[in-house]
PDB file of N, CA and C in Angstrom:
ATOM      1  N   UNK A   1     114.029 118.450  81.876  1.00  0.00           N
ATOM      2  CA  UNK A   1     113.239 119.623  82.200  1.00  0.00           C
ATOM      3  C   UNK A   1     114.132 120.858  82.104  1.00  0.00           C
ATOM      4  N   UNK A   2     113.482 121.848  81.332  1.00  0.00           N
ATOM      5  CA  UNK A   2     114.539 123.142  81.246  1.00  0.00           C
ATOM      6  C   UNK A   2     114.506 123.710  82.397  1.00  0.00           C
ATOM      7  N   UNK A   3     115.515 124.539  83.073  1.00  0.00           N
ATOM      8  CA  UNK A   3     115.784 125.301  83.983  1.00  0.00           C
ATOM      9  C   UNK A   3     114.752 126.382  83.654  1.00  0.00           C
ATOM     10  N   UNK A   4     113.757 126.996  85.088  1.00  0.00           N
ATOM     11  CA  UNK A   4     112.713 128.188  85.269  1.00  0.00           C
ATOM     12  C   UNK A   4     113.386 128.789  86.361  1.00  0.00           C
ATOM     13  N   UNK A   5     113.899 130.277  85.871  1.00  0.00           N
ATOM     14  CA  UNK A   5     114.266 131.211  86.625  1.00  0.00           C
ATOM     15  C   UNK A   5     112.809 132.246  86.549  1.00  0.00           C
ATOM     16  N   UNK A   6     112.654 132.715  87.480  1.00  0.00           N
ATOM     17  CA  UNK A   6     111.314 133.614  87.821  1.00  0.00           C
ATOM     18  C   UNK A   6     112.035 134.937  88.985  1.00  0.00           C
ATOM     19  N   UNK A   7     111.869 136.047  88.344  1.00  0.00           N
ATOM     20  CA  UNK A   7     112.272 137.234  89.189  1.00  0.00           C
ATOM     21  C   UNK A   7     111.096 138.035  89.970  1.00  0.00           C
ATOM     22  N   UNK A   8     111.535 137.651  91.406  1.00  0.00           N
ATOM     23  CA  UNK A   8     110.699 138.118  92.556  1.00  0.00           C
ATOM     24  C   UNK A   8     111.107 139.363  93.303  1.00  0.00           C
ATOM     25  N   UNK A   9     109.792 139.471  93.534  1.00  0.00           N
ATOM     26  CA  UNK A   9     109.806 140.650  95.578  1.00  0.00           C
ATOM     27  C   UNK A   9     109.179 139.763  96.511  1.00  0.00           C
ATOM     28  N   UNK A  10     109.457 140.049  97.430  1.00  0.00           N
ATOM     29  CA  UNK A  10     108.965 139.593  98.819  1.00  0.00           C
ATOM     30  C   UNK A  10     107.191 139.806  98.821  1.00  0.00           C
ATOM     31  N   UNK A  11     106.770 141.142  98.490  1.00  0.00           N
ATOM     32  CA  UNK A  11     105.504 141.212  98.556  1.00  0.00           C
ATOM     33  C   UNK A  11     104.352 141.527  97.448  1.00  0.00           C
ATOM     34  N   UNK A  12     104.714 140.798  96.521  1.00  0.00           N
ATOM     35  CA  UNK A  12     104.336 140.546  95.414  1.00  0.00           C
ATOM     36  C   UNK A  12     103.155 139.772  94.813  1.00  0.00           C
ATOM     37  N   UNK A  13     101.986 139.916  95.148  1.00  0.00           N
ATOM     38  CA  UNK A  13     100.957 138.561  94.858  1.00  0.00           C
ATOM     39  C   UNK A  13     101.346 137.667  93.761  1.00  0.00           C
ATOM     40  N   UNK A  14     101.353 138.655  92.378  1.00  0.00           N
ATOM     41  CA  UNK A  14     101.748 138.084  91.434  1.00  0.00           C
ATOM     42  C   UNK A  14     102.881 137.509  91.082  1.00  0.00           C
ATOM     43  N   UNK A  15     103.927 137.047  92.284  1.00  0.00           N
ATOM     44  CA  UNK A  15     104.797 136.015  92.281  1.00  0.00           C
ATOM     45  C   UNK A  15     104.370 135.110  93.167  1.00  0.00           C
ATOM     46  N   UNK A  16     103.618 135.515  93.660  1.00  0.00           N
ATOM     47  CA  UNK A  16     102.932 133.828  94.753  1.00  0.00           C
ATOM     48  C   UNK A  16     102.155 133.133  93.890  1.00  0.00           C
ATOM     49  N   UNK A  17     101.797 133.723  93.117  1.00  0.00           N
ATOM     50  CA  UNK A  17     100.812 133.031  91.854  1.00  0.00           C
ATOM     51  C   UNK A  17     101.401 132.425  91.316  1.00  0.00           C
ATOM     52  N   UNK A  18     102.704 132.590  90.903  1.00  0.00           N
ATOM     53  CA  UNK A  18     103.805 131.984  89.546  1.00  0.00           C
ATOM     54  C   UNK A  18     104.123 131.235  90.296  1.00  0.00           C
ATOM     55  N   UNK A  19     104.722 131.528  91.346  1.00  0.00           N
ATOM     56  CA  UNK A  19     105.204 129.954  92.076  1.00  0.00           C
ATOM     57  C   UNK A  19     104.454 129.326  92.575  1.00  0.00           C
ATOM     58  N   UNK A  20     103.399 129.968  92.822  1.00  0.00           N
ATOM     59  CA  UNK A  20     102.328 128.235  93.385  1.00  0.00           C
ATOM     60  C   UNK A  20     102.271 127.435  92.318  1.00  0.00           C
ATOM     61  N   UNK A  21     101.648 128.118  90.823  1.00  0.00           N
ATOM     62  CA  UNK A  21     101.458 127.280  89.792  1.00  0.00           C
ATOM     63  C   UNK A  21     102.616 126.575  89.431  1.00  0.00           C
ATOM     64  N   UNK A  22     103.881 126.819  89.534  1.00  0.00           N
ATOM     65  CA  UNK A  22     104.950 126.222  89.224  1.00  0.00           C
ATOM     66  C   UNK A  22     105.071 125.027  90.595  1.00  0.00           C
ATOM     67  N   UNK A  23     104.880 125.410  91.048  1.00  0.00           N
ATOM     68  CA  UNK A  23     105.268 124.123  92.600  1.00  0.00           C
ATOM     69  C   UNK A  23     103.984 123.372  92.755  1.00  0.00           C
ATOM     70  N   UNK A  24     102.616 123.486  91.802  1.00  0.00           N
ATOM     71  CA  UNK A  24     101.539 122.711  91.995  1.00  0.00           C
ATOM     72  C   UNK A  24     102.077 121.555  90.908  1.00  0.00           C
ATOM     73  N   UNK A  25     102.865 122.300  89.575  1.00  0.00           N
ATOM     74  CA  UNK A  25     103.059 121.542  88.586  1.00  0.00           C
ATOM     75  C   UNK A  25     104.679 119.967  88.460  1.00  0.00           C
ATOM     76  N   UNK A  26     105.303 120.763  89.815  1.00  0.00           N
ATOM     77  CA  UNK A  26     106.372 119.916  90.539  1.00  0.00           C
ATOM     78  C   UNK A  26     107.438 120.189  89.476  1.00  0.00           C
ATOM     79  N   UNK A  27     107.227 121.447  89.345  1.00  0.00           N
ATOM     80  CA  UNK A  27     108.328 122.264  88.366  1.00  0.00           C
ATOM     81  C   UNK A  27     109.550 123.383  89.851  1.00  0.00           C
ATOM     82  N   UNK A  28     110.424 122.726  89.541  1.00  0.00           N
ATOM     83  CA  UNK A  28     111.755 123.481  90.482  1.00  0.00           C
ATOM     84  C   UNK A  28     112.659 124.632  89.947  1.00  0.00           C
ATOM     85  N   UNK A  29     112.055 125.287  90.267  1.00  0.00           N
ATOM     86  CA  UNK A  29     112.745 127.103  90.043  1.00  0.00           C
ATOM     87  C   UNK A  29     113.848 127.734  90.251  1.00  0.00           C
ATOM     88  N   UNK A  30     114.300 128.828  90.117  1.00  0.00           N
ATOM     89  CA  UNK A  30     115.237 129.284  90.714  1.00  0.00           C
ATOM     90  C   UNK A  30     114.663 130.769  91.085  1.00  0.00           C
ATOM     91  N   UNK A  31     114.704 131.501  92.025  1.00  0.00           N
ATOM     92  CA  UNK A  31     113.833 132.507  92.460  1.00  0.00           C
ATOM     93  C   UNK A  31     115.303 133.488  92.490  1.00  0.00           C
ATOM     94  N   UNK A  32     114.690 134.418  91.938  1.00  0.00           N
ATOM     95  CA  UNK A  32     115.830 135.665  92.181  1.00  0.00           C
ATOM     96  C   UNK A  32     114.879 137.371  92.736  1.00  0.00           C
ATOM     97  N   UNK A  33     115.406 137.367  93.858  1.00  0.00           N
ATOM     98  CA  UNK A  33     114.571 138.999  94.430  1.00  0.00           C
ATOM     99  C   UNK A  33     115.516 139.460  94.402  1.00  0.00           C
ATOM    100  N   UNK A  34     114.777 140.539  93.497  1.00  0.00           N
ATOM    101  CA  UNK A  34     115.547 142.206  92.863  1.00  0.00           C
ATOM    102  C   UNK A  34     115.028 142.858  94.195  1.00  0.00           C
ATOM    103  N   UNK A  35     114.546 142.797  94.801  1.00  0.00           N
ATOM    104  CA  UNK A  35     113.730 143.717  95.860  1.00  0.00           C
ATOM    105  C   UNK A  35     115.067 144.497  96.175  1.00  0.00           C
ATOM    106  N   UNK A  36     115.753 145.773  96.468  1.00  0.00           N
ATOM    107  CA  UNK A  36     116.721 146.782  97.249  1.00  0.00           C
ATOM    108  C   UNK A  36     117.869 145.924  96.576  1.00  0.00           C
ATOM    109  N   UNK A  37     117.859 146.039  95.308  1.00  0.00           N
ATOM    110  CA  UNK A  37     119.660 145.449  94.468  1.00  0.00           C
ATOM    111  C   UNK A  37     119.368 146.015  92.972  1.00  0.00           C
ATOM    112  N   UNK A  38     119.509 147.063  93.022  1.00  0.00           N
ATOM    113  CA  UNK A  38     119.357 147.946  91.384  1.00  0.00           C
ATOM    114  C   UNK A  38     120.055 146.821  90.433  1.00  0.00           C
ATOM    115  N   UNK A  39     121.189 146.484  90.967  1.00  0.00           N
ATOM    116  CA  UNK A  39     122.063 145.749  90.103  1.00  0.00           C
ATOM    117  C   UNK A  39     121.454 144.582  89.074  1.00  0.00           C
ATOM    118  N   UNK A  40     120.467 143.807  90.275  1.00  0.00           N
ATOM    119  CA  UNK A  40     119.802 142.796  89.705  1.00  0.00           C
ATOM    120  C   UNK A  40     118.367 142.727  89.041  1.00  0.00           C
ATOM    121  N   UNK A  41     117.912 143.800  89.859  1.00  0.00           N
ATOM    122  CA  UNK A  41     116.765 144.397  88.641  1.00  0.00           C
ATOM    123  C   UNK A  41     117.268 145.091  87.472  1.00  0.00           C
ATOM    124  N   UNK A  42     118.404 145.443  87.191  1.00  0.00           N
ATOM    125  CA  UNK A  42     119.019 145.985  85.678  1.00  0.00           C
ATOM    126  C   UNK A  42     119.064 144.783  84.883  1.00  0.00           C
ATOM    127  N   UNK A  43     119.210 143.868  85.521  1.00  0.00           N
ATOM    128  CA  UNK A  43     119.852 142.424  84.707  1.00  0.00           C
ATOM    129  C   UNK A  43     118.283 141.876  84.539  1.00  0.00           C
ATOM    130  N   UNK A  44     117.098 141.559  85.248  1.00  0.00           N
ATOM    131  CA  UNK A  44     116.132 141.401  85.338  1.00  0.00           C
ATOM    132  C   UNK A  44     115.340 142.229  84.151  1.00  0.00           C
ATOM    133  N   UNK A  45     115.775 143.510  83.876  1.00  0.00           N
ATOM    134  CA  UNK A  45     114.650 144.440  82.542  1.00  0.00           C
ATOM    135  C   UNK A  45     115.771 144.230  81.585  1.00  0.00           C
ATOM    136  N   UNK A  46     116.420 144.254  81.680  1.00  0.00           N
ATOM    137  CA  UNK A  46     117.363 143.862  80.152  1.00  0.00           C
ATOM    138  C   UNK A  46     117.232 142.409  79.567  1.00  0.00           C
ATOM    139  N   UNK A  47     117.285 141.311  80.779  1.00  0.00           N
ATOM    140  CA  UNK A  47     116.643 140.263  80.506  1.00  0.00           C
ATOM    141  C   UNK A  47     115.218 140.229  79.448  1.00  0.00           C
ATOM    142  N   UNK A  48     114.524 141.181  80.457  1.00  0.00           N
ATOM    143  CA  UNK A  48     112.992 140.907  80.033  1.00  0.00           C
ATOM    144  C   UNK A  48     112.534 141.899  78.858  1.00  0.00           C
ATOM    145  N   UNK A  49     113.400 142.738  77.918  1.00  0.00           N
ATOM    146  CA  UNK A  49     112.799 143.282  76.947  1.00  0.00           C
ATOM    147  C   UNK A  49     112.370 144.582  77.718  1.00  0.00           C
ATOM    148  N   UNK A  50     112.895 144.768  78.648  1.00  0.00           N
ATOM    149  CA  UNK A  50     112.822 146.116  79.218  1.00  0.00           C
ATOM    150  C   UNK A  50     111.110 146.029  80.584  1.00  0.00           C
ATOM    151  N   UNK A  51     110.964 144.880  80.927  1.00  0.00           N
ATOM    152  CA  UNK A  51     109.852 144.473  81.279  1.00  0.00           C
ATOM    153  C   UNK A  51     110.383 144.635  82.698  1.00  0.00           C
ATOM    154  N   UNK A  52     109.335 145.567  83.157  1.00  0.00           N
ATOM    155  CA  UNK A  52     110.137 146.561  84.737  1.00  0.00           C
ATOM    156  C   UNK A  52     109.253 145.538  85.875  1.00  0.00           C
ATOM    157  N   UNK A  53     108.169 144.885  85.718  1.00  0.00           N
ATOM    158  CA  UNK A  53     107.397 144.637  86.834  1.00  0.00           C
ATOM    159  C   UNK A  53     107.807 142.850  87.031  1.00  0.00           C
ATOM    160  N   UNK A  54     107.714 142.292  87.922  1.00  0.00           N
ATOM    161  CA  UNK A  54     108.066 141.816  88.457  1.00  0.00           C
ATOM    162  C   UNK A  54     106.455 140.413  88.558  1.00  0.00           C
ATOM    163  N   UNK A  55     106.601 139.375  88.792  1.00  0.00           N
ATOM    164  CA  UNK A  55     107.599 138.598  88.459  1.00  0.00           C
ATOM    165  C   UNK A  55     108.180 138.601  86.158  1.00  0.00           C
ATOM    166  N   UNK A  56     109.079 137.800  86.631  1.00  0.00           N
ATOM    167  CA  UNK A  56     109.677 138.339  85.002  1.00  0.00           C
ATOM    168  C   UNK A  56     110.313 136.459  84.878  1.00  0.00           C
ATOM    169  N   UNK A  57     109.681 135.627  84.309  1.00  0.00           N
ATOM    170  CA  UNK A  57     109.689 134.464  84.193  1.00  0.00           C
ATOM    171  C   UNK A  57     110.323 133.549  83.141  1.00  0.00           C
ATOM    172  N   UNK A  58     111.657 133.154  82.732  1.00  0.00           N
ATOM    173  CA  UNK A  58     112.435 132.513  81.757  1.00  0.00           C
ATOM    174  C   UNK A  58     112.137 130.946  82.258  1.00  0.00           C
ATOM    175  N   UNK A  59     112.236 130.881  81.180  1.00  0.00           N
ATOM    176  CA  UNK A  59     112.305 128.872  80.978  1.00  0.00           C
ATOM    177  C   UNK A  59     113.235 128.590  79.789  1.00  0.00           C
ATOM    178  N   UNK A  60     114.089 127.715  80.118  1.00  0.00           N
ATOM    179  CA  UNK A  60     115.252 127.674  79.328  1.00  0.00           C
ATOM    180  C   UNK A  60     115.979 128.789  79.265  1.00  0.00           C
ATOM    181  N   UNK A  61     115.900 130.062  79.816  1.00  0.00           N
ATOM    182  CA  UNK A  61     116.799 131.127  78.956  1.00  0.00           C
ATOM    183  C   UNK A  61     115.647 132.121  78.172  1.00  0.00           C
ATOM    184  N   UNK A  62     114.676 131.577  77.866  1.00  0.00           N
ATOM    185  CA  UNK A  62     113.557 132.246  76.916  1.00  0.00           C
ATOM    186  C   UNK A  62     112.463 132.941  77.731  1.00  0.00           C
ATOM    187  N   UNK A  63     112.359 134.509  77.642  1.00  0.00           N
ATOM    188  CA  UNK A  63     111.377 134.918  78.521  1.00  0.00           C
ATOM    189  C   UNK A  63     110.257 134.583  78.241  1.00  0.00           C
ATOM    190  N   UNK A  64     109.398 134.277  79.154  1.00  0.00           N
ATOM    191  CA  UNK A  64     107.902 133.916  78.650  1.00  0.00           C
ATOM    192  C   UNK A  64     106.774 135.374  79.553  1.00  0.00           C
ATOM    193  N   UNK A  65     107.543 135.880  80.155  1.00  0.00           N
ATOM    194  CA  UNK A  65     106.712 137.267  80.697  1.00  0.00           C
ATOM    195  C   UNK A  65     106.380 137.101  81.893  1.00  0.00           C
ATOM    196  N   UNK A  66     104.876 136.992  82.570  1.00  0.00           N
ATOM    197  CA  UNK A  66     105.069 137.214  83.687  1.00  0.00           C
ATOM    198  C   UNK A  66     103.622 136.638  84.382  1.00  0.00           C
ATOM    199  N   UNK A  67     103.552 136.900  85.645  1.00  0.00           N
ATOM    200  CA  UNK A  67     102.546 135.719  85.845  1.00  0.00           C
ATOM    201  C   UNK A  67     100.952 135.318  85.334  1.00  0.00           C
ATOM    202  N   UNK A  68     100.546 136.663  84.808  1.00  0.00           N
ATOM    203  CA  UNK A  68      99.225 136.685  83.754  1.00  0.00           C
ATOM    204  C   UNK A  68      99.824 135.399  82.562  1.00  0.00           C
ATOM    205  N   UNK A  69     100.916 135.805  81.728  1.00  0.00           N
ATOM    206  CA  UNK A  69     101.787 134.925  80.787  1.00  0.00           C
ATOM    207  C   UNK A  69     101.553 133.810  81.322  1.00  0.00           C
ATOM    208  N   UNK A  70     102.166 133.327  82.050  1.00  0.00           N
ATOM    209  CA  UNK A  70     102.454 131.795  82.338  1.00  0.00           C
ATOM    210  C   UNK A  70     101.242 131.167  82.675  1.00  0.00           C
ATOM    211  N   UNK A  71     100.234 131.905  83.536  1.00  0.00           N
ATOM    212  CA  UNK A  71      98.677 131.077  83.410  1.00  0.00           C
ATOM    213  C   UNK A  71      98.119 131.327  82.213  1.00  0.00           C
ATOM    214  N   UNK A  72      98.409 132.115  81.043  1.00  0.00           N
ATOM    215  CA  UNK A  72      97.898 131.546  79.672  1.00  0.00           C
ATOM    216  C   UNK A  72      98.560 130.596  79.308  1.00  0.00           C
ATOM    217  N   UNK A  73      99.583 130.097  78.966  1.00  0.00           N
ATOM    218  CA  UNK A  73     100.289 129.512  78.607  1.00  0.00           C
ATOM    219  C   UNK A  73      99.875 127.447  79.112  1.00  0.00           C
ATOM    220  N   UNK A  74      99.498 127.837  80.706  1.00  0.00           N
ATOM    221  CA  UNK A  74      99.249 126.286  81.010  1.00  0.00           C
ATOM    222  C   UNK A  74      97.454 126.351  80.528  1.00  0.00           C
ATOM    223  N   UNK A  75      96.719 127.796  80.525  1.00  0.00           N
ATOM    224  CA  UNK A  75      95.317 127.541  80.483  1.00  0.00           C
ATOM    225  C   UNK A  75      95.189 127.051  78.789  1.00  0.00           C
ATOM    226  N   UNK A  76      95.962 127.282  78.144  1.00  0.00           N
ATOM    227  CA  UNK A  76      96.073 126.989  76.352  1.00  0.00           C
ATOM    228  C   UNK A  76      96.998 125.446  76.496  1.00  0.00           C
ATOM    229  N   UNK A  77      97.357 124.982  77.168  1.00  0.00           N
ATOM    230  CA  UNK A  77      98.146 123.665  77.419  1.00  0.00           C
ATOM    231  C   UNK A  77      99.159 123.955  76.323  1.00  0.00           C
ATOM    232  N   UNK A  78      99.690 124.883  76.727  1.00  0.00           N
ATOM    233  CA  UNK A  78     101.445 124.959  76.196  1.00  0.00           C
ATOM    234  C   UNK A  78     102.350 125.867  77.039  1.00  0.00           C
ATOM    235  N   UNK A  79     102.565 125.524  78.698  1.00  0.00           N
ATOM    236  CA  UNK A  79     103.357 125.629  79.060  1.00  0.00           C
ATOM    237  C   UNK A  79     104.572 124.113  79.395  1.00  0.00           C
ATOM    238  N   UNK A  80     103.201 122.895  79.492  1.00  0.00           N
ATOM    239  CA  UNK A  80     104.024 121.232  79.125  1.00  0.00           C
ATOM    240  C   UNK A  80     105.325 121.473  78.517  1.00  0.00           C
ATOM    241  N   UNK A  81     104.645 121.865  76.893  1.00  0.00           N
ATOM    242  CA  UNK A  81     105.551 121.665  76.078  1.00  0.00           C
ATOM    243  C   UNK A  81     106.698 122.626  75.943  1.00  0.00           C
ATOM    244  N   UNK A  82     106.826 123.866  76.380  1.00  0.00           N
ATOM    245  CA  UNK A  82     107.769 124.541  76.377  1.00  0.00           C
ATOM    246  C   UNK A  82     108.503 123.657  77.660  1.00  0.00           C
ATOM    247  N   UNK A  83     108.529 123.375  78.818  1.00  0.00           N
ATOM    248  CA  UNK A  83     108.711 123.156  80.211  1.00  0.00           C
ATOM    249  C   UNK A  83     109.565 121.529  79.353  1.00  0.00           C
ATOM    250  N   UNK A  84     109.068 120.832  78.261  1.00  0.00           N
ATOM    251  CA  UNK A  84     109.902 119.637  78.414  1.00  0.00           C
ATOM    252  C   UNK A  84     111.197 119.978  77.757  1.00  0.00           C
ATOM    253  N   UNK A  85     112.254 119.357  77.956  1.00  0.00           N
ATOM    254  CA  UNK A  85     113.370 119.093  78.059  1.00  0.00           C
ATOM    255  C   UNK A  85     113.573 118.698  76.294  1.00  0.00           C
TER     256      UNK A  85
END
């Protein structure tokens, strides 16, 4: 299974969304909150193609965008196949 890093805030709906769907799917994350750390939200939009909002969702290393993204992705049944190893 590739490593899913997903960049959070604390009060964010649209990261409770990404990680529910990821923790319904028994997929194990790595959560990073930019919330009050410029540093890591710089690394977070440079990551993401300059993609400022939050959550900001890699699998393998490869951004896939953000939590609208990732429920297309399983509603088209190709987040499986990116997600296998």
């Amino acid at each position: 299974m590739k490593t899913v890093e997903i960049y959070t805030t604390p009060t964010c709906g649209y990261c409770v969304m990404a990680k529910r769907l990821l923790t319904q799917k028994g997929i194990e994350f790595v959560e990073i909150n930019v919330a009050g750390d410029p540093d890591l939200r710089a690394t977070m939009v440079q990551r993401a193609n300059g993609g400022r909002t939050v959550p900001q969702i890699f699998i393998g290393g490869q951004h896939v965008g953000g939590s609208d993204d990732l429920h297309a992705l399983e509603r088209m049944g190709k987040l499986d196949p990116i997600l296998a190893a």
